[in-house]
Protein backbone atom coordinates (compact mmCIF):
# COMPACT_ATOMS: atom_id res chain seq x y z
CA UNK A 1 156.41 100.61 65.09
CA UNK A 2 157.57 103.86 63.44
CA UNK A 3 159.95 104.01 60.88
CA UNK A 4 163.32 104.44 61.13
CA UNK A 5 163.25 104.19 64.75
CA UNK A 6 164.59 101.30 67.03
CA UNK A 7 162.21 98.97 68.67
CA UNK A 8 162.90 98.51 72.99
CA UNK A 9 160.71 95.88 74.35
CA UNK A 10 160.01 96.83 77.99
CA UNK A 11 158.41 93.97 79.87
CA UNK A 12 156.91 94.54 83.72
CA UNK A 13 153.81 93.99 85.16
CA UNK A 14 153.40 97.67 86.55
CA UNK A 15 151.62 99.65 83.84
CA UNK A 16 153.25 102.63 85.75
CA UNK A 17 156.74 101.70 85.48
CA UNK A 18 156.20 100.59 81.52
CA UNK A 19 154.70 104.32 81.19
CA UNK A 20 157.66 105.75 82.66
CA UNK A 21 160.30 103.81 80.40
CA UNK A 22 158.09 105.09 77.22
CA UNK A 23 158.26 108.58 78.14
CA UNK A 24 162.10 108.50 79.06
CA UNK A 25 163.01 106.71 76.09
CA UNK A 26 160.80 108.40 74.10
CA UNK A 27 163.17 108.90 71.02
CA UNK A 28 162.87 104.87 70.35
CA UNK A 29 159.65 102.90 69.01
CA UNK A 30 158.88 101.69 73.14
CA UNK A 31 156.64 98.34 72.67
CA UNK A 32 155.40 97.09 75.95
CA UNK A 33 154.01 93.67 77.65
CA UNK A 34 152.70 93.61 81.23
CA UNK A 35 153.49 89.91 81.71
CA UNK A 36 156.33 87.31 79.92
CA UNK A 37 153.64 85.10 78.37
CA UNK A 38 152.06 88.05 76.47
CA UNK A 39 156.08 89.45 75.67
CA UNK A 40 157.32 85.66 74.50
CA UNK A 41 153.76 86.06 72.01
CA UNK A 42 154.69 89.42 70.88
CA UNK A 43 158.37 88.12 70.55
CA UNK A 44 157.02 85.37 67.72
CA UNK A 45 156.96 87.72 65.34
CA UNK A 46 158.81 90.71 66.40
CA UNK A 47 162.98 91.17 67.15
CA UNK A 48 163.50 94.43 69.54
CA UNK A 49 166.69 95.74 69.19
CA UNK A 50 166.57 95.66 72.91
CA UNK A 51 164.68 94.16 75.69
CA UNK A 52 164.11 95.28 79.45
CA UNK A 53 162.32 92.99 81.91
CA UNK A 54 161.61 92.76 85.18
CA UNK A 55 162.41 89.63 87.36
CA UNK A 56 159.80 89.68 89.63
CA UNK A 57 156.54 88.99 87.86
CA UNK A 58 153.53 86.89 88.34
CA UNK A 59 152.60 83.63 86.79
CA UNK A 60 155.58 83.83 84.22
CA UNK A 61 159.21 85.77 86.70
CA UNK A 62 161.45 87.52 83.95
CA UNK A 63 163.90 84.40 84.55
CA UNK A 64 161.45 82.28 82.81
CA UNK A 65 160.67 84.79 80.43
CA UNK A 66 164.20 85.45 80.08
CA UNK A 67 164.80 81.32 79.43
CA UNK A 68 162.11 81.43 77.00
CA UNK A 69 163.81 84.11 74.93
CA UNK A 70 166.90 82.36 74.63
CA UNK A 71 165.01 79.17 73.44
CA UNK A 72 163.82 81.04 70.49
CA UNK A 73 166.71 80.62 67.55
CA UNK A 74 166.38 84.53 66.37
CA UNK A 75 166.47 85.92 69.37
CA UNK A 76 169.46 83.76 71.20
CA UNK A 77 171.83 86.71 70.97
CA UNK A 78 169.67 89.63 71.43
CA UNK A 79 170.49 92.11 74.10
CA UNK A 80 168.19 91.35 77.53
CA UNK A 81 168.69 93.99 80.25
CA UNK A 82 166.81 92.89 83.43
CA UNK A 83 165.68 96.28 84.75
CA UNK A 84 164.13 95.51 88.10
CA UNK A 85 164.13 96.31 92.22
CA UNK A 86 165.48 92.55 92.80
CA UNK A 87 168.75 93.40 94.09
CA UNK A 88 170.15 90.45 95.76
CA UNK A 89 172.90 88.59 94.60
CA UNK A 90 171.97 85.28 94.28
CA UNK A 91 168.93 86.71 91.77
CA UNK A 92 171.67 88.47 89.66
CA UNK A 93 173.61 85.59 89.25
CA UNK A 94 170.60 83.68 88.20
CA UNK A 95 169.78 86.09 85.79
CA UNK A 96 173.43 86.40 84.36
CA UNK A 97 173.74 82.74 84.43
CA UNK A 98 170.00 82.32 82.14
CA UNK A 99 171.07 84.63 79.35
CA UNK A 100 170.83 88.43 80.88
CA UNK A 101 173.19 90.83 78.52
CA UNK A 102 173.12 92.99 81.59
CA UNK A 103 171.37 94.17 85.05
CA UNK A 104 169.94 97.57 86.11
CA UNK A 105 168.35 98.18 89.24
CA UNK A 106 165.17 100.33 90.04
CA UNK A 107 164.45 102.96 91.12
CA UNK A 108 166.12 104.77 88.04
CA UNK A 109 166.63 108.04 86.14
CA UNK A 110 166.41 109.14 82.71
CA UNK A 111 169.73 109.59 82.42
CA UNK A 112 170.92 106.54 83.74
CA UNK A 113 167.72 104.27 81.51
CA UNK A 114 169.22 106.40 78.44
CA UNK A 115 173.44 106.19 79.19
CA UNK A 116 172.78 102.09 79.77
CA UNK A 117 170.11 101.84 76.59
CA UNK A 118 172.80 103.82 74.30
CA UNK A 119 175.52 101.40 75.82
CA UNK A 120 173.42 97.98 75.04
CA UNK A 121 172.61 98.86 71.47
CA UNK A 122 176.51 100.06 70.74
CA UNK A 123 177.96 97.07 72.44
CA UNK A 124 178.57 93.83 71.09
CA UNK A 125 177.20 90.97 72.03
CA UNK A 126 179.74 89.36 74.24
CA UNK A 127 179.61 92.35 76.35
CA UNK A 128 177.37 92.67 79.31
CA UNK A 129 176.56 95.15 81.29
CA UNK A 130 175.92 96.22 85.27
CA UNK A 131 174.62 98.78 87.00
C-alpha cells in the first residue's frame, strides 16, 4: 500500500478485468484478489476504503463473498460496489438485499469506474448507489 493513498479492493476472477480497474484507477493504492476466498483472507487484516466485486465467480460467487464481508465486525459498514456483467434483476436484488452499497454493470469506462468510485468514498454510508 502506498502512503497517503486510498486502498480499493477489486475482486474478479478475470486477471484482465482486475488489470483494467488498476490502470483506470490508477491514482488509488488498487489491491486485487482473483477469487472471494483469497479477498475474505486478505480482508483479515486489511480495511479498503472501497471494495468492487464481481458476482459471478467460481467456487466462492461475490454474494457469498459479499455475505462473508458483512459477517466480519470491521468491515459491516464498508462500502461494497458489485461491479459485474450480471444484469438481471432478480441478481441485483440479491445483491442489494446481502449488503451491496451499490451496483455497476460491465462493460465500463474510465470515466464512469472513476465518477461512481469518487461518489462511494464521498457518500455516507446509508447511501447506495446504481448504475
Amino acid at each position: 500500500m502506498i502512503a497517503g493513498r486510498l486502498n480499493i479492493l477489486a475482486i474478479d476472477d478475470d486477471p484482465l478485468v482486475l488489470d483494467l480497474i488498476r490502470l483506470y484507477l490508477w491514482d488509488f493504492d488498487v489491491s486485487t484478489a482473483v477469487s472471494g476466498g483469497a479477498a475474505l483472507s486478505m480482508l483479515a487484516s486489511t480495511h479498503p476504503a472501497l471494495v468492487l466485486l464481481d458476482v459471478r465467480m467460481p467456487e466462492m460467487d461475490g454474494l457469498q463473498t459479499l455475505q462473508g464481508i458483512r459477517r466480519r465486525p470491521h468491515l459491516a459498514s464498508s462500502p461494497v460496489m458489485m461491479l459485474t456483467a450480471a444484469a438481471d434483476r432478480p441478481t441485483i436484488s440479491q445483491a442489494m438485499e446481502a449488503g451491496a452499497s451499490g451496483y455497476m454493470l460491465k462493460p465500463f469506462t474510465r470515466h464512469t469506474l472513476m465518477r461512481r468510485v469518487s461518489r462511494f468514498l464521498q457518500r455516507s454510508p446509508d447511501d447506495a448507489v446504481y448504475s
